[in-house]
C-alpha atoms as a PDB file:
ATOM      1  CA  UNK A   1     149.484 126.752 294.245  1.00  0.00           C
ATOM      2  CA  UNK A   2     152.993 128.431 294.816  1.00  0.00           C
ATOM      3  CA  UNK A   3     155.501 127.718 292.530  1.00  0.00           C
ATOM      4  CA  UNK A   4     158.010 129.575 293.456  1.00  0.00           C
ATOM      5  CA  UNK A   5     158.857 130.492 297.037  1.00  0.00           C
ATOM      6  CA  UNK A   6     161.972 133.570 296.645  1.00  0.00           C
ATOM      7  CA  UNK A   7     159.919 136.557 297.942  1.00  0.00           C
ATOM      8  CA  UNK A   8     163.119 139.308 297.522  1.00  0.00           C
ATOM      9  CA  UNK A   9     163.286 140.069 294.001  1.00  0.00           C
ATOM     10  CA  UNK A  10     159.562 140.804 293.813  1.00  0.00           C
ATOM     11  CA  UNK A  11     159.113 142.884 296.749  1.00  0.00           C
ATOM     12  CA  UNK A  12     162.338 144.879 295.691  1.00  0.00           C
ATOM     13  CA  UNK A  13     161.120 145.900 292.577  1.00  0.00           C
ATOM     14  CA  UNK A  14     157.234 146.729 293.684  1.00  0.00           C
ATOM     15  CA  UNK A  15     159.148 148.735 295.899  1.00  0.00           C
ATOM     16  CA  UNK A  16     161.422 150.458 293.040  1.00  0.00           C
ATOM     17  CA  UNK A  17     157.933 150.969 290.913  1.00  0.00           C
ATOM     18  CA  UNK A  18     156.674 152.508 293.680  1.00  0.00           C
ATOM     19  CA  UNK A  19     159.637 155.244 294.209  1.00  0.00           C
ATOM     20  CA  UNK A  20     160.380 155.680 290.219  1.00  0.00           C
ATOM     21  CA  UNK A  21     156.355 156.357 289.711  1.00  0.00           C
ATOM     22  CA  UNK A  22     156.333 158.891 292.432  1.00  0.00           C
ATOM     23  CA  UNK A  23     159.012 160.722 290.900  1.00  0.00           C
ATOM     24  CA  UNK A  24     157.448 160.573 287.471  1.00  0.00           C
ATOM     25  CA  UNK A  25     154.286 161.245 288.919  1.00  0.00           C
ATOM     26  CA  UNK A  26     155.546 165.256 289.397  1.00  0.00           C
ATOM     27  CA  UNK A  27     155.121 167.626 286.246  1.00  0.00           C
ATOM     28  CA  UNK A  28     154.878 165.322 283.715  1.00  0.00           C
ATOM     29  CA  UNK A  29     155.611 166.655 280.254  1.00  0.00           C
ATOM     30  CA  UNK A  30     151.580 165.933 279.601  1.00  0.00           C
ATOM     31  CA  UNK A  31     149.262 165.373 282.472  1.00  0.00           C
ATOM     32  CA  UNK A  32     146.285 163.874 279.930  1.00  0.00           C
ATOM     33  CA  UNK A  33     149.408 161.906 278.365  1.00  0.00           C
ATOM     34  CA  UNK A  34     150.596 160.591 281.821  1.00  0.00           C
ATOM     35  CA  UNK A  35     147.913 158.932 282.916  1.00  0.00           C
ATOM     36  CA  UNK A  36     146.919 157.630 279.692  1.00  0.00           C
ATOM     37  CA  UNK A  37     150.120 155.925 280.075  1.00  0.00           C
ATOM     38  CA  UNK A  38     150.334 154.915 283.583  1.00  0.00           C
ATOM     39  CA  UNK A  39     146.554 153.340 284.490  1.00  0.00           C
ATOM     40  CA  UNK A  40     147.486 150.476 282.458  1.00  0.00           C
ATOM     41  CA  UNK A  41     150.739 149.855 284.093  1.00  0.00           C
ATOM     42  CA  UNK A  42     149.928 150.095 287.474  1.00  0.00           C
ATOM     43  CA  UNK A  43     147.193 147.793 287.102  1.00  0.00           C
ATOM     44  CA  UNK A  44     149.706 145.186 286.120  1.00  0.00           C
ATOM     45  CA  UNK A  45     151.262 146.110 288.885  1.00  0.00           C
ATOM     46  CA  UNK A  46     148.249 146.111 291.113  1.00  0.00           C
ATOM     47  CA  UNK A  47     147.482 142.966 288.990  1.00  0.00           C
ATOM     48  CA  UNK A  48     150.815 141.242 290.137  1.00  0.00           C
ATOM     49  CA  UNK A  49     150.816 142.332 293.798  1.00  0.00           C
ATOM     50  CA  UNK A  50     147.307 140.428 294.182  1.00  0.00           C
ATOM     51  CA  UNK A  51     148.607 137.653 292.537  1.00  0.00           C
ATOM     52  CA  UNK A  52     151.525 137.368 294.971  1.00  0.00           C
ATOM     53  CA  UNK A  53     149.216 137.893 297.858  1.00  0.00           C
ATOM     54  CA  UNK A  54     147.167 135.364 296.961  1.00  0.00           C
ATOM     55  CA  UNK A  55     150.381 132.719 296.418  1.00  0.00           C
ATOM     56  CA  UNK A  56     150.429 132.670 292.862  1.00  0.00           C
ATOM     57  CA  UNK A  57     153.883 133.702 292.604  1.00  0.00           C
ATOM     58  CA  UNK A  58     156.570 133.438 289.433  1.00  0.00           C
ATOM     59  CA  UNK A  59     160.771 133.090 289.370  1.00  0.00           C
ATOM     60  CA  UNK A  60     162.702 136.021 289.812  1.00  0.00           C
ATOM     61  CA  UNK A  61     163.770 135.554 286.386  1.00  0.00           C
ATOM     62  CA  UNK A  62     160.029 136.553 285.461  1.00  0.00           C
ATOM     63  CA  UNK A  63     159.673 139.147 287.869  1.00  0.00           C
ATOM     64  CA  UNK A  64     162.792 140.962 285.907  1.00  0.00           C
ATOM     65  CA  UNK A  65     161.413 140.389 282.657  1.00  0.00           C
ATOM     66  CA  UNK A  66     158.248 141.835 283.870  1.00  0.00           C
ATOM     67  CA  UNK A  67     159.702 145.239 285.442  1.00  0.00           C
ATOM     68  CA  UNK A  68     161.309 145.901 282.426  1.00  0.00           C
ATOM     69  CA  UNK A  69     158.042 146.666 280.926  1.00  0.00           C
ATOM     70  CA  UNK A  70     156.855 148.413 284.317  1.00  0.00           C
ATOM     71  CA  UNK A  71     160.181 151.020 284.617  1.00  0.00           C
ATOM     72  CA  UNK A  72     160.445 152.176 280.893  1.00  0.00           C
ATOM     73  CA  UNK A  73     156.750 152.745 280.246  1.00  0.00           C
ATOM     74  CA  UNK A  74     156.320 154.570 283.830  1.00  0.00           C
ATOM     75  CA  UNK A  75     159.793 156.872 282.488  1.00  0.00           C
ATOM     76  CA  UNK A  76     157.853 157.007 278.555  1.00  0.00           C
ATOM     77  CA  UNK A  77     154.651 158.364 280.647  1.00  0.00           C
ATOM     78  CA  UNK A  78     156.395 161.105 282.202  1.00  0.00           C
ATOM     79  CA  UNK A  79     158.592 162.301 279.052  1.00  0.00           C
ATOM     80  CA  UNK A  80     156.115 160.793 276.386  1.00  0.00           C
ATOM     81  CA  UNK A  81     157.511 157.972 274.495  1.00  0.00           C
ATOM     82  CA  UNK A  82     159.094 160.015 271.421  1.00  0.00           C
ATOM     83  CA  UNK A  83     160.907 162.683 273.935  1.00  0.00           C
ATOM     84  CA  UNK A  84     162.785 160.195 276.159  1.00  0.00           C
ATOM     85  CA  UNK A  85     166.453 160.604 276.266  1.00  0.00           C
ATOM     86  CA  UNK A  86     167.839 157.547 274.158  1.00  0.00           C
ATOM     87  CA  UNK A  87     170.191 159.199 271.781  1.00  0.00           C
ATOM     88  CA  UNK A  88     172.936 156.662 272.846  1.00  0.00           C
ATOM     89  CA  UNK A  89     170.304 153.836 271.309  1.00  0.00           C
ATOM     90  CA  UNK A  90     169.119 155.723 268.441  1.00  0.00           C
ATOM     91  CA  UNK A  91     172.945 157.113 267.306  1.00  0.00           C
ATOM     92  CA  UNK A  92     174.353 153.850 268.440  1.00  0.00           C
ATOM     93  CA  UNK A  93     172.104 151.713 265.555  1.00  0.00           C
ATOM     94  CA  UNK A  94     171.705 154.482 263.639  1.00  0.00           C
ATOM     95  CA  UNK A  95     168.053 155.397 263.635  1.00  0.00           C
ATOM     96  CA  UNK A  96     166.365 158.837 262.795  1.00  0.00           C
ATOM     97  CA  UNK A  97     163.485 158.505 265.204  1.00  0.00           C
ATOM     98  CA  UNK A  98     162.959 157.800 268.769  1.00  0.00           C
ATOM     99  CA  UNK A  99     163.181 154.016 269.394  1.00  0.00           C
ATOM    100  CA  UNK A 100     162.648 153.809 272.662  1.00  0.00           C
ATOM    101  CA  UNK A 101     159.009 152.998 272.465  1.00  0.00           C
ATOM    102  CA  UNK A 102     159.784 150.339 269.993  1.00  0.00           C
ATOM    103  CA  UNK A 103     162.607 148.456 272.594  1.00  0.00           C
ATOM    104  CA  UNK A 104     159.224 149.093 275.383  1.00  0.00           C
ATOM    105  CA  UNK A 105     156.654 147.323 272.723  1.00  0.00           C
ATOM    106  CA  UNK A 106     159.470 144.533 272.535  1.00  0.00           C
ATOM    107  CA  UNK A 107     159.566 144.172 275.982  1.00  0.00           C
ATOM    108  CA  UNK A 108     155.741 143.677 276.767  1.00  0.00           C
ATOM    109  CA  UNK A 109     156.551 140.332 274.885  1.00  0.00           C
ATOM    110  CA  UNK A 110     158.859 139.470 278.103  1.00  0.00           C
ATOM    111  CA  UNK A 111     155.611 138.388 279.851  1.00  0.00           C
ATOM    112  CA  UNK A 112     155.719 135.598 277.547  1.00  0.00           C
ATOM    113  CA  UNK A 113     157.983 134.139 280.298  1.00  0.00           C
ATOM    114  CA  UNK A 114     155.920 134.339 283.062  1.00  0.00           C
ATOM    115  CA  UNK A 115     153.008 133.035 280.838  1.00  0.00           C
ATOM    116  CA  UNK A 116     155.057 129.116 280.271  1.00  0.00           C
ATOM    117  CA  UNK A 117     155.770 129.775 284.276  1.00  0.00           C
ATOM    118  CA  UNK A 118     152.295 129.358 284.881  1.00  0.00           C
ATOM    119  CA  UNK A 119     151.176 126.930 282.206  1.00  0.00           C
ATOM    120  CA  UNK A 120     153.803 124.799 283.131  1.00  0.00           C
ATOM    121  CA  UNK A 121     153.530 124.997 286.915  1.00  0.00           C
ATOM    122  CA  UNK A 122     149.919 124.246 286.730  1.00  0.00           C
ATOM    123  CA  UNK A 123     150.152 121.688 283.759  1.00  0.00           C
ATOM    124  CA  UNK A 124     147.697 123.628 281.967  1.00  0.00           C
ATOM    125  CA  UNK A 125     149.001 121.830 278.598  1.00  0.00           C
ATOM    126  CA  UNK A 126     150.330 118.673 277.523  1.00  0.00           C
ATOM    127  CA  UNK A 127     153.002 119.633 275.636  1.00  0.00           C
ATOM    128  CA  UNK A 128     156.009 122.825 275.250  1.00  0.00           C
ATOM    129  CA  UNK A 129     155.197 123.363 271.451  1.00  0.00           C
ATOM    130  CA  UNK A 130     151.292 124.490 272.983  1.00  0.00           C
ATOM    131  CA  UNK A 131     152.871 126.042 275.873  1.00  0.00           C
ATOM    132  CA  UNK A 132     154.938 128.468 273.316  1.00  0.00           C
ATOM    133  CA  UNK A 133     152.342 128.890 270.993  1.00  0.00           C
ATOM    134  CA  UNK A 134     149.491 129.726 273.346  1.00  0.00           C
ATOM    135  CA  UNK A 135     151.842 132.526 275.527  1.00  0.00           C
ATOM    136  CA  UNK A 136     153.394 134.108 271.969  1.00  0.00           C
ATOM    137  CA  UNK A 137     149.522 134.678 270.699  1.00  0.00           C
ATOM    138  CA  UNK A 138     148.378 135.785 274.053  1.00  0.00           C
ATOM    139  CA  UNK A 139     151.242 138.346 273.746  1.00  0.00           C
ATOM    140  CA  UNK A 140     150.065 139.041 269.800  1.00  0.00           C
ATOM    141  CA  UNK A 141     146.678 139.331 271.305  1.00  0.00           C
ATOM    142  CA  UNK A 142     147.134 142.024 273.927  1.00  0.00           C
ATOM    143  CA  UNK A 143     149.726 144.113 271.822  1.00  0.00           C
ATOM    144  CA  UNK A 144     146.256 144.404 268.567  1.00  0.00           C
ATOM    145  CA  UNK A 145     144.237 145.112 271.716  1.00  0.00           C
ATOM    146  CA  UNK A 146     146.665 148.022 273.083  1.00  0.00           C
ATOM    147  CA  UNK A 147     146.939 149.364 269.133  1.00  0.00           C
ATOM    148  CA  UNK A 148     143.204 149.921 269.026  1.00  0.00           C
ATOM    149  CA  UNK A 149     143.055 151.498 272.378  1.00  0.00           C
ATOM    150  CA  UNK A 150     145.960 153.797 271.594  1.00  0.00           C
ATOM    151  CA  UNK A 151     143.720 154.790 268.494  1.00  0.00           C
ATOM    152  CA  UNK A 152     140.674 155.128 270.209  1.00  0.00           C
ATOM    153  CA  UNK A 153     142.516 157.754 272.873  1.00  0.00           C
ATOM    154  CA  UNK A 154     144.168 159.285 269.762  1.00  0.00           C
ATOM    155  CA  UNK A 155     140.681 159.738 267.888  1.00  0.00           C
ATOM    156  CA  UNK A 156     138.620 160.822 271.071  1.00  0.00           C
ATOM    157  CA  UNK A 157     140.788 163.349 272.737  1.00  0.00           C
ATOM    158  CA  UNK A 158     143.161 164.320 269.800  1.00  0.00           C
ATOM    159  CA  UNK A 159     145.173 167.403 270.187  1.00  0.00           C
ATOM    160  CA  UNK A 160     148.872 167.108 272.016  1.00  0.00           C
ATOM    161  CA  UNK A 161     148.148 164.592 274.056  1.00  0.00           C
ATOM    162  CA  UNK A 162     146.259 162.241 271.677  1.00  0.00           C
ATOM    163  CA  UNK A 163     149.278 162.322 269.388  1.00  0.00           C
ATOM    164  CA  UNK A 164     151.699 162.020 272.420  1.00  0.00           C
ATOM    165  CA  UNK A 165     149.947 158.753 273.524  1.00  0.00           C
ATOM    166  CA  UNK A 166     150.081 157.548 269.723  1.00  0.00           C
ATOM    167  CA  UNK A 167     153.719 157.543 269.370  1.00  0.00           C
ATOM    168  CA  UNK A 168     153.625 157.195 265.785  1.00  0.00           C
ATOM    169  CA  UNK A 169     156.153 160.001 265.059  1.00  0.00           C
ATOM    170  CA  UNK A 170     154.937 160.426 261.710  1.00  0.00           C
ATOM    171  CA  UNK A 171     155.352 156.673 260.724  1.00  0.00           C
ATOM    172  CA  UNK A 172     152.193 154.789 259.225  1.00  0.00           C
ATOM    173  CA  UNK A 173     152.992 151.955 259.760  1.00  0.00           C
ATOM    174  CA  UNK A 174     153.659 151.955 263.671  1.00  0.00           C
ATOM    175  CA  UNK A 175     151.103 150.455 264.902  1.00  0.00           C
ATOM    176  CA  UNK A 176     152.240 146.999 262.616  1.00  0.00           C
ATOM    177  CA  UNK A 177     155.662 147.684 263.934  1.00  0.00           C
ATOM    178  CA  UNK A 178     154.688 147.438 267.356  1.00  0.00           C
ATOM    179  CA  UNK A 179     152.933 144.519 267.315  1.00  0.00           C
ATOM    180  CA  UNK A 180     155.343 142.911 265.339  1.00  0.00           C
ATOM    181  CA  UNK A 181     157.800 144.030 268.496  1.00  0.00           C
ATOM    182  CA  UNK A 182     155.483 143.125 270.752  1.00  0.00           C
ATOM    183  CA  UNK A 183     155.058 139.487 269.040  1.00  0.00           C
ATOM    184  CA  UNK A 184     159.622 139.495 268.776  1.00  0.00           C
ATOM    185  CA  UNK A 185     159.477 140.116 272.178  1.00  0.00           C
ATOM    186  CA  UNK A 186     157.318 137.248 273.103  1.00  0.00           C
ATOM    187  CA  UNK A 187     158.919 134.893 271.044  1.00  0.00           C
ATOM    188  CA  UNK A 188     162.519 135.620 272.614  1.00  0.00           C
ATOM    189  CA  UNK A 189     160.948 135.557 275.724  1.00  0.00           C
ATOM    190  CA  UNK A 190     159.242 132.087 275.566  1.00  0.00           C
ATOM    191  CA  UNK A 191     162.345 130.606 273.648  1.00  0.00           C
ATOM    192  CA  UNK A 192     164.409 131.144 276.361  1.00  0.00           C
ATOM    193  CA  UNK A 193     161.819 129.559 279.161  1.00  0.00           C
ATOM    194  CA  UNK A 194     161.959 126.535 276.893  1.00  0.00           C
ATOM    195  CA  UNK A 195     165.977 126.542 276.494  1.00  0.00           C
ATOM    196  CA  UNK A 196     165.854 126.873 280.266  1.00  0.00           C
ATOM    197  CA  UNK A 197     163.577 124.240 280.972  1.00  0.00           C
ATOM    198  CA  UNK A 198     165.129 121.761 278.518  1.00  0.00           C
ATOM    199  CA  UNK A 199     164.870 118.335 279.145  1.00  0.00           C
ATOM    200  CA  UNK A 200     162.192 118.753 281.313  1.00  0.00           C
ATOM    201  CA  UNK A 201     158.488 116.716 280.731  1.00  0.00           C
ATOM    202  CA  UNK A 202     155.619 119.305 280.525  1.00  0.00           C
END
């Protein structure tokens, strides 16, 4: 079933995915690193495309949200997370280490959106307080999933790159803080599919 019909905003940004990864796919600042970081996103992407082929297709609203995700992991893969450029972020709020893979973990919650798209366009539940619940824990579910793979990269290739792909930046607790990001993100994200969709029956 199609839900949504607006083809432009999708194609655009496959398109812009396409450009910005073949640009970051040139002397990255750790090959091992790099694609560590980038199989996972292009098979959203890959993920996304088939989806659309096969008519399954979400707002552009969602298709945003989504990219956001897409763009500033692809740029984290090529720099590693903790050497992109974000000083303006990180001076602007004050903190000593890189945030910029903690604003990326926040935005994997944006697919929280696209999640209530689909339960709701398919009337997969019977009611918005399941809809949010079910798309904030799938989120939750898939950032404790991405933790333990980061660790099991970190433990079986080590070195450089297994630290690079970590992120941690010396903190112990990051992996918590990312999920708790990841779980911010989602919330925010499915909060304001429900404020749009007010007054509407599920």
């Amino acid at each position: 079933m199609q839900f949504f019909k607006q083809d432009t905003t999708a194609k655009v940004l496959l398109v812009g995915y396409v450009i910005l990864f073949t640009f970051c796919a040139i002397n990255p600042y750790d090959r091992a690193d790099w694609w560590a970081e980038n199989v996972p996103i292009a098979l959203i992407a890959v993920g996304l495309s088939i989806l659309y082929a096969k008519g399954i297709k979400f707002s552009p609203l969602a298709y945003v949200l989504m990219a956001v995700l897409v763009y500033m992991h692809t740029i984290g893969g090529y720099y590693t997370f903790e050497r992109v450029p974000f000083d303006w972020f990180n001076n602007t709020f004050g903190f000593k280490r890189n945030m910029y893979d903690r604003v990326a973990h926040f935005t994997v919650g944006f697919y929280a959106y696209a999640i209530c798209e689909l339960l709701y366009a398919r009337k997969l539940v019977k009611n918005k307080l399941m809809m949010f619940l079910f798309a904030v824990f799938t989120i939750a579910f898939i950032a404790m999933s991405y933790e333990l793979l980061e660790w099991w990269f970190a433990a079986t290739y080590g070195g450089e790159s297994g630290a690079a792909f970590l992120g941690s930046q010396g903190d112990i607790w990051d992996a918590q803080k990312d999920m708790l990001s990841d779980t911010l993100g989602a919330i925010a994200a499915a909060t304001v599919f429900l404020f749009k969709y007010r007054g509407r029956k599920v």
